[in-house]
N, C-alpha and C. Protein backbone atom coordinates (compact mmCIF):
# COMPACT_ATOMS: atom_id res chain seq x y z
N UNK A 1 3.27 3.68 -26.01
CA UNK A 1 1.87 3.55 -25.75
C UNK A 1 1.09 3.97 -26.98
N UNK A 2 0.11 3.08 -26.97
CA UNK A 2 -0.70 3.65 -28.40
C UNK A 2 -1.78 4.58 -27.67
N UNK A 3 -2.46 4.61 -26.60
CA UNK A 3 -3.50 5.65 -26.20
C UNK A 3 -2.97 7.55 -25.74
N UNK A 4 -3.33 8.35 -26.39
CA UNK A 4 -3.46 10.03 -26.01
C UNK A 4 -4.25 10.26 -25.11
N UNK A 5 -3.72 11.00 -24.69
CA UNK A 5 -4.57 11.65 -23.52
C UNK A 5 -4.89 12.89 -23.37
N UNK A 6 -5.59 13.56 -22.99
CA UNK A 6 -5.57 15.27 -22.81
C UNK A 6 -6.48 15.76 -21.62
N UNK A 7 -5.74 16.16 -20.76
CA UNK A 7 -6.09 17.06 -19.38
C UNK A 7 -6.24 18.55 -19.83
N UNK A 8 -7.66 18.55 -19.25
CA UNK A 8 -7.88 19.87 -18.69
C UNK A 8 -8.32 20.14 -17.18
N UNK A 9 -7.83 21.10 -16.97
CA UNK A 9 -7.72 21.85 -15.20
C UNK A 9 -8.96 22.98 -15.06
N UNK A 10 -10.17 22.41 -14.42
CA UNK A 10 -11.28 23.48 -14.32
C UNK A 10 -10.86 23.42 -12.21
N UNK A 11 -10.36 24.75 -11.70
CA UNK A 11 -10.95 24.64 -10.41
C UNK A 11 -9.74 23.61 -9.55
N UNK A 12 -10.76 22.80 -8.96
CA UNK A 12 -10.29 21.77 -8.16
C UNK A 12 -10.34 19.95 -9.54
N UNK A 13 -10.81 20.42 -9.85
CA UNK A 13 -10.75 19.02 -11.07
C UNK A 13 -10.41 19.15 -12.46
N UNK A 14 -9.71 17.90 -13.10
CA UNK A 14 -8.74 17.63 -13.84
C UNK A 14 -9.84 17.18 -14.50
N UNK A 15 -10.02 17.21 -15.63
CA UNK A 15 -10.85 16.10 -16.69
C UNK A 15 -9.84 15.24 -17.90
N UNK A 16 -9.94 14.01 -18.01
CA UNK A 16 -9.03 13.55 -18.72
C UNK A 16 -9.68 12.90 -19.42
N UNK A 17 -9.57 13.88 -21.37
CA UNK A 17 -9.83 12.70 -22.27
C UNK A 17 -9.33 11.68 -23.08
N UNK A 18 -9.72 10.31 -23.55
CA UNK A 18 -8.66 9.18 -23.66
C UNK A 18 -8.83 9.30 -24.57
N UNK A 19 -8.39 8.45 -25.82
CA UNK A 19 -8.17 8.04 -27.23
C UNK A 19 -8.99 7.21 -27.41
N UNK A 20 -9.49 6.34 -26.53
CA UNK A 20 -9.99 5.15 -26.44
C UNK A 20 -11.66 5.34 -26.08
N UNK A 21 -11.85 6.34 -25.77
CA UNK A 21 -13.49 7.23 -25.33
C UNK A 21 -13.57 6.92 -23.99
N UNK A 22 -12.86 6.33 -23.61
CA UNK A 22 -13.69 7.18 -21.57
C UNK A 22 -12.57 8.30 -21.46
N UNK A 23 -13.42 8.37 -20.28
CA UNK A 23 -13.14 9.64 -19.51
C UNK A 23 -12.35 9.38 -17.84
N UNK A 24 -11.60 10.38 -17.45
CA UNK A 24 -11.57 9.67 -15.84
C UNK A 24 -11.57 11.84 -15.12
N UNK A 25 -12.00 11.54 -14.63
CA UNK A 25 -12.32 12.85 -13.58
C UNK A 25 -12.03 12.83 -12.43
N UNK A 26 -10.56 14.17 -12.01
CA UNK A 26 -10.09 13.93 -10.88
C UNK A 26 -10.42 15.20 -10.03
N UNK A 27 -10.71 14.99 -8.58
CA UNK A 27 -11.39 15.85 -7.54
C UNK A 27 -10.49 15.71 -6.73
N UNK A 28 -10.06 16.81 -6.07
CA UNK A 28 -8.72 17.03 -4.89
C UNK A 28 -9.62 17.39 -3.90
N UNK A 29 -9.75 16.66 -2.57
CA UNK A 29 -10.11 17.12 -1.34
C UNK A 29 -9.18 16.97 -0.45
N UNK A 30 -8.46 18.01 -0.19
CA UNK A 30 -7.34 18.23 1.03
C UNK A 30 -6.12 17.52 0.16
N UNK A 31 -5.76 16.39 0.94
CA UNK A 31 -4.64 15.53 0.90
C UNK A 31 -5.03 14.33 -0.40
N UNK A 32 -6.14 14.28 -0.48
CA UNK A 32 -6.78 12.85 -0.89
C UNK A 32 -7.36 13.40 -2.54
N UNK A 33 -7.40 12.57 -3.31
CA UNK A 33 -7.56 12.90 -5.12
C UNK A 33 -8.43 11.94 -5.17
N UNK A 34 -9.92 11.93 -5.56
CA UNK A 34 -10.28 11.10 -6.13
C UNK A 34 -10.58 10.81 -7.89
N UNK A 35 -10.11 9.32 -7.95
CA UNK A 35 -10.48 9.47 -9.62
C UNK A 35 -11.40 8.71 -10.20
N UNK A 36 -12.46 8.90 -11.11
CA UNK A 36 -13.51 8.38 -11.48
C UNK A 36 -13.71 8.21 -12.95
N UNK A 37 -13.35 6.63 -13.51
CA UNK A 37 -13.50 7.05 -14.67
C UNK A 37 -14.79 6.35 -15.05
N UNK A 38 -14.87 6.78 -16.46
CA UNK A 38 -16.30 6.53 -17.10
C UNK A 38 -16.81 4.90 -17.22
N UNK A 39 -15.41 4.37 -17.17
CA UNK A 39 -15.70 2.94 -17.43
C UNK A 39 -15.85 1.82 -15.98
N UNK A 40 -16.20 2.74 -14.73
CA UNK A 40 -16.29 2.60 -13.28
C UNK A 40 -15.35 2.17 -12.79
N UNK A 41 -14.02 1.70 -13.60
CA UNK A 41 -12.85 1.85 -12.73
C UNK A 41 -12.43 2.99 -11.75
N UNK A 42 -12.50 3.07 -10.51
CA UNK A 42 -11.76 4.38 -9.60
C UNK A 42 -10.67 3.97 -8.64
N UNK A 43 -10.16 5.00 -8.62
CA UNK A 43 -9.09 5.51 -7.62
C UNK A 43 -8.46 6.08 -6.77
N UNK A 44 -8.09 5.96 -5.69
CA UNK A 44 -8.01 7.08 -4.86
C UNK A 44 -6.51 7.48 -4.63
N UNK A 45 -5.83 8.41 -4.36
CA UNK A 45 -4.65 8.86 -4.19
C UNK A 45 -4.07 9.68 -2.82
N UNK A 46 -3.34 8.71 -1.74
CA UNK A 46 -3.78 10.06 -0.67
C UNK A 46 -1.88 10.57 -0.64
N UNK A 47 -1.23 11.61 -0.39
CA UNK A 47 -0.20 12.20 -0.10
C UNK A 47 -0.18 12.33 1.35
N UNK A 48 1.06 11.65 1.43
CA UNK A 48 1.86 11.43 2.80
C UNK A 48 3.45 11.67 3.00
N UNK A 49 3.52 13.13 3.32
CA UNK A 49 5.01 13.66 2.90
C UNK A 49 5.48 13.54 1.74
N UNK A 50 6.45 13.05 1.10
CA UNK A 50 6.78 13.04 -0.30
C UNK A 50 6.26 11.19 -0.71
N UNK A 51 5.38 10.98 0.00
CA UNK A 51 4.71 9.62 -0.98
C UNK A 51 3.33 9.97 -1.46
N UNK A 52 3.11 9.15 -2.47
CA UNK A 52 1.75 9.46 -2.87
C UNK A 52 1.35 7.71 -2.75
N UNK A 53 -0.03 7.80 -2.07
CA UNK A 53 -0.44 6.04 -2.04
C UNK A 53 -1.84 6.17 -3.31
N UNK A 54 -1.39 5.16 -4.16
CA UNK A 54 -2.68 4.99 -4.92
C UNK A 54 -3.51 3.69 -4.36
N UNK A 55 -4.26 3.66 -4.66
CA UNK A 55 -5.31 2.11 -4.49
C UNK A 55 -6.86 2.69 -5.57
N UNK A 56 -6.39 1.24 -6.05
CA UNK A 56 -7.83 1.20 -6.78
C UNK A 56 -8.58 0.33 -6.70
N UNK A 57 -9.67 -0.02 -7.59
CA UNK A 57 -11.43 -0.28 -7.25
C UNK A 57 -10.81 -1.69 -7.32
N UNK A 58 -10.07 -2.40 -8.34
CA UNK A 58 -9.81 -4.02 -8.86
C UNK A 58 -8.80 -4.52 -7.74
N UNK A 59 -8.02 -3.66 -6.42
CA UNK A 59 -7.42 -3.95 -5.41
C UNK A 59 -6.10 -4.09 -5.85
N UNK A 60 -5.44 -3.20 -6.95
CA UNK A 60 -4.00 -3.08 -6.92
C UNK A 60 -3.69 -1.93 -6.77
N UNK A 61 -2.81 -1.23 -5.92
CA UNK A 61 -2.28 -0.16 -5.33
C UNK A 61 -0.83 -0.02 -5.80
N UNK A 62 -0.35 1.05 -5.99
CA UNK A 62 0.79 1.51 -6.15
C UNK A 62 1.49 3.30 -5.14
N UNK A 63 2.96 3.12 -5.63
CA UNK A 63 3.49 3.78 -4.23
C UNK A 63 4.26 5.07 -5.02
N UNK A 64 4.02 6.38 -5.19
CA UNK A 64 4.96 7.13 -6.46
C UNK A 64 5.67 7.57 -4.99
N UNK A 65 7.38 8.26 -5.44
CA UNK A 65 8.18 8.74 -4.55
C UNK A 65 8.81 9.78 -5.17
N UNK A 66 8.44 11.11 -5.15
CA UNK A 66 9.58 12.19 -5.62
C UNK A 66 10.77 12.32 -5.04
N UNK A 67 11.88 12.34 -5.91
CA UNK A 67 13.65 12.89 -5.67
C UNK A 67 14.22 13.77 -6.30
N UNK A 68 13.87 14.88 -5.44
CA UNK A 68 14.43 15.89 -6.82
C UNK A 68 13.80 16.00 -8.09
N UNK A 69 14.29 15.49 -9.19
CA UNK A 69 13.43 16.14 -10.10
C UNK A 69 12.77 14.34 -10.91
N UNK A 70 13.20 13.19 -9.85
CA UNK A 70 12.56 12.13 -10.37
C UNK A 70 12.19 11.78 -9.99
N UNK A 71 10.69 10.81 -10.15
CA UNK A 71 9.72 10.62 -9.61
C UNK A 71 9.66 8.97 -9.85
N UNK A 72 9.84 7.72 -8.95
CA UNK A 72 9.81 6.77 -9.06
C UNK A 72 8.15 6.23 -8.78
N UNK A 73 7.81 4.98 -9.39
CA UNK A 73 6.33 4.60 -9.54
C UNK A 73 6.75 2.90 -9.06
N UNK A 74 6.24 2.48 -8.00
CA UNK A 74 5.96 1.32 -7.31
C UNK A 74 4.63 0.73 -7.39
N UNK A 75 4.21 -0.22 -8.32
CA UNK A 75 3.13 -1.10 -8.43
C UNK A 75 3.15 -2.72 -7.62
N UNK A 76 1.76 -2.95 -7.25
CA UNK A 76 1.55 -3.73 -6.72
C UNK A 76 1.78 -5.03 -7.45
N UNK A 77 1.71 -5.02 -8.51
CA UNK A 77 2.18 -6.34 -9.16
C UNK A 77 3.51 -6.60 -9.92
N UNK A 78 4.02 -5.75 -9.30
CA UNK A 78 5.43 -5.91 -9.17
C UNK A 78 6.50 -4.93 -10.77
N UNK A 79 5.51 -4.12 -11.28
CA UNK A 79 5.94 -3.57 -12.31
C UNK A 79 6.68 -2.04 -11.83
N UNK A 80 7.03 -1.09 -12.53
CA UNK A 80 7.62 0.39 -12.24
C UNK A 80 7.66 0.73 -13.08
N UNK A 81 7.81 2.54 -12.71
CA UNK A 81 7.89 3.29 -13.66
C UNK A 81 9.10 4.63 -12.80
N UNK A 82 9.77 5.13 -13.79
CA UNK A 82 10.54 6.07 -13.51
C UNK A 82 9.80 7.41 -14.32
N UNK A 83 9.93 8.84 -13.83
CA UNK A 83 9.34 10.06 -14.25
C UNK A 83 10.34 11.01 -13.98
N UNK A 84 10.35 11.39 -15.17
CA UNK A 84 11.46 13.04 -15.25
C UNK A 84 10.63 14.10 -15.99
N UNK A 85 10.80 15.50 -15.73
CA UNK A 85 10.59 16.10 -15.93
C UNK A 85 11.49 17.39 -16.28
N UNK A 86 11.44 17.61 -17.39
CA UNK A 86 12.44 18.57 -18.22
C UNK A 86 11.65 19.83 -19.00
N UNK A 87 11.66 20.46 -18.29
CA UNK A 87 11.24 22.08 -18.59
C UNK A 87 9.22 21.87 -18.78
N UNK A 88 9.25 22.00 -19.63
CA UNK A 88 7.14 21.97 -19.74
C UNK A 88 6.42 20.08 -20.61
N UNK A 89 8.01 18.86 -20.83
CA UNK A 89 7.49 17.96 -21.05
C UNK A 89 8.14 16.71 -19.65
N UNK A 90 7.31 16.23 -19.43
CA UNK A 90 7.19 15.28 -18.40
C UNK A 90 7.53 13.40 -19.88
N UNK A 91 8.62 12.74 -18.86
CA UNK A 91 8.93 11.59 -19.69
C UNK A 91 8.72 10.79 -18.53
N UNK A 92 7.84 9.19 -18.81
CA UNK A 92 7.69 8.02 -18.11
C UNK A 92 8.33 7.16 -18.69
N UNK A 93 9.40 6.09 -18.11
CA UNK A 93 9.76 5.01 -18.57
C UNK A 93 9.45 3.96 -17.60
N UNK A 94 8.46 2.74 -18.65
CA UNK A 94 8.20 1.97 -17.60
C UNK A 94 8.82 0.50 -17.72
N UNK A 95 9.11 -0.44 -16.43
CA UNK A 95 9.78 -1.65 -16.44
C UNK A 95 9.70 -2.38 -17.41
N UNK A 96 8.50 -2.19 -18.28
CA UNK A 96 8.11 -2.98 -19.36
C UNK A 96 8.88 -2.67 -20.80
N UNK A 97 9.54 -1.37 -20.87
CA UNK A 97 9.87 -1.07 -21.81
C UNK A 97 9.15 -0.28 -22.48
N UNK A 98 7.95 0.32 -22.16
CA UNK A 98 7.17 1.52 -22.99
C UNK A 98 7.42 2.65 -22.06
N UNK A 99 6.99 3.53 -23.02
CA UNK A 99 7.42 4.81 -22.15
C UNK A 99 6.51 6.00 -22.77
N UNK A 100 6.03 7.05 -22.00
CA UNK A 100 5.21 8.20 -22.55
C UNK A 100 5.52 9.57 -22.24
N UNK A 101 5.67 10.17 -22.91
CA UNK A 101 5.75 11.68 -23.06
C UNK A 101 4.52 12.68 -22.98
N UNK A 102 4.50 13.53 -22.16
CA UNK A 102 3.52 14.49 -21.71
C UNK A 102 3.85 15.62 -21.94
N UNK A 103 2.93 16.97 -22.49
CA UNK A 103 3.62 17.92 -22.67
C UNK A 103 2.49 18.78 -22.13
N UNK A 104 2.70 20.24 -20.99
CA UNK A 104 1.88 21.05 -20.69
C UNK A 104 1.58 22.18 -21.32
N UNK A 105 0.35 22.69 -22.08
CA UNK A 105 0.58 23.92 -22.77
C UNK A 105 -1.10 24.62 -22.52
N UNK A 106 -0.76 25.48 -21.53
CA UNK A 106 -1.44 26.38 -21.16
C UNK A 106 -2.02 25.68 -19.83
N UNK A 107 -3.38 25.33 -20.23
CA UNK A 107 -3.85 24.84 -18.96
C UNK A 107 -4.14 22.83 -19.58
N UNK A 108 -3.38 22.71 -20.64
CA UNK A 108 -4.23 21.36 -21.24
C UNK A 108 -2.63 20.78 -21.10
N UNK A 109 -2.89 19.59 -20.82
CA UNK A 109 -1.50 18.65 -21.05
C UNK A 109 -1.89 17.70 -21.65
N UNK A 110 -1.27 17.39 -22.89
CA UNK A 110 -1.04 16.14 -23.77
C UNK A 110 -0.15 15.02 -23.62
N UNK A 111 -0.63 13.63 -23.67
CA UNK A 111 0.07 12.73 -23.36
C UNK A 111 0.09 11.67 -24.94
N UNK A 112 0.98 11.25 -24.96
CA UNK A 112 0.87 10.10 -25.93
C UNK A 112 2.66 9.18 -26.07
């Protein structure tokens, strides 16, 4: 991936800045995450036992499933992603052949 990313954790919300200049801002109420980014794309995320359901504003939804320590990603248009996580960096590999690395350090996580 050519875009970085960087999360910060205030509270109940995540702020995420892109490489690309928006922004997306995430709010946890209960079960349900909402995400709002600057460029009015949003999203919602609700957790249902070990699924997480996404759906967003353009009407494609996707399905993540934790196993242990891997985390499979089900998209609506028929793409995936696999997620591992190994000590404080998080690795995505997706169907397409790109893949991104995340790393947590302190309260900020870096992606690129």
């Amino acid at each position: 991936m050519n875009s970085n990313t960087t999360y910060n954790q205030i509270g109940n919300t995540t702020y995420a800045n892109h490489s690309n200049g928006s922004t997306t801002t995430y709010n946890q109420i209960g079960n349900t995450t909402y995400a709002n980014n600057s460029n009015g794309y949003n999203s919602t995320y609700n957790q249902v036992g070990n699924t997480n359901y996404r759906h967003d504003s353009n009407g494609s939804s996707s399905t993540y499933n934790q196993v242990g320590n891997t985390g499979y990603v089900n998209n609506s248009n028929g793409s995936s992603s696999t997620v591992n996580r190994i000590g404080s960096t998080t690795y995505i590999h997706n169907s397409d052949g790109t893949s991104t690395s995340c790393n947590q350090i302190g309260s900020q996580t870096y992606c690129n």
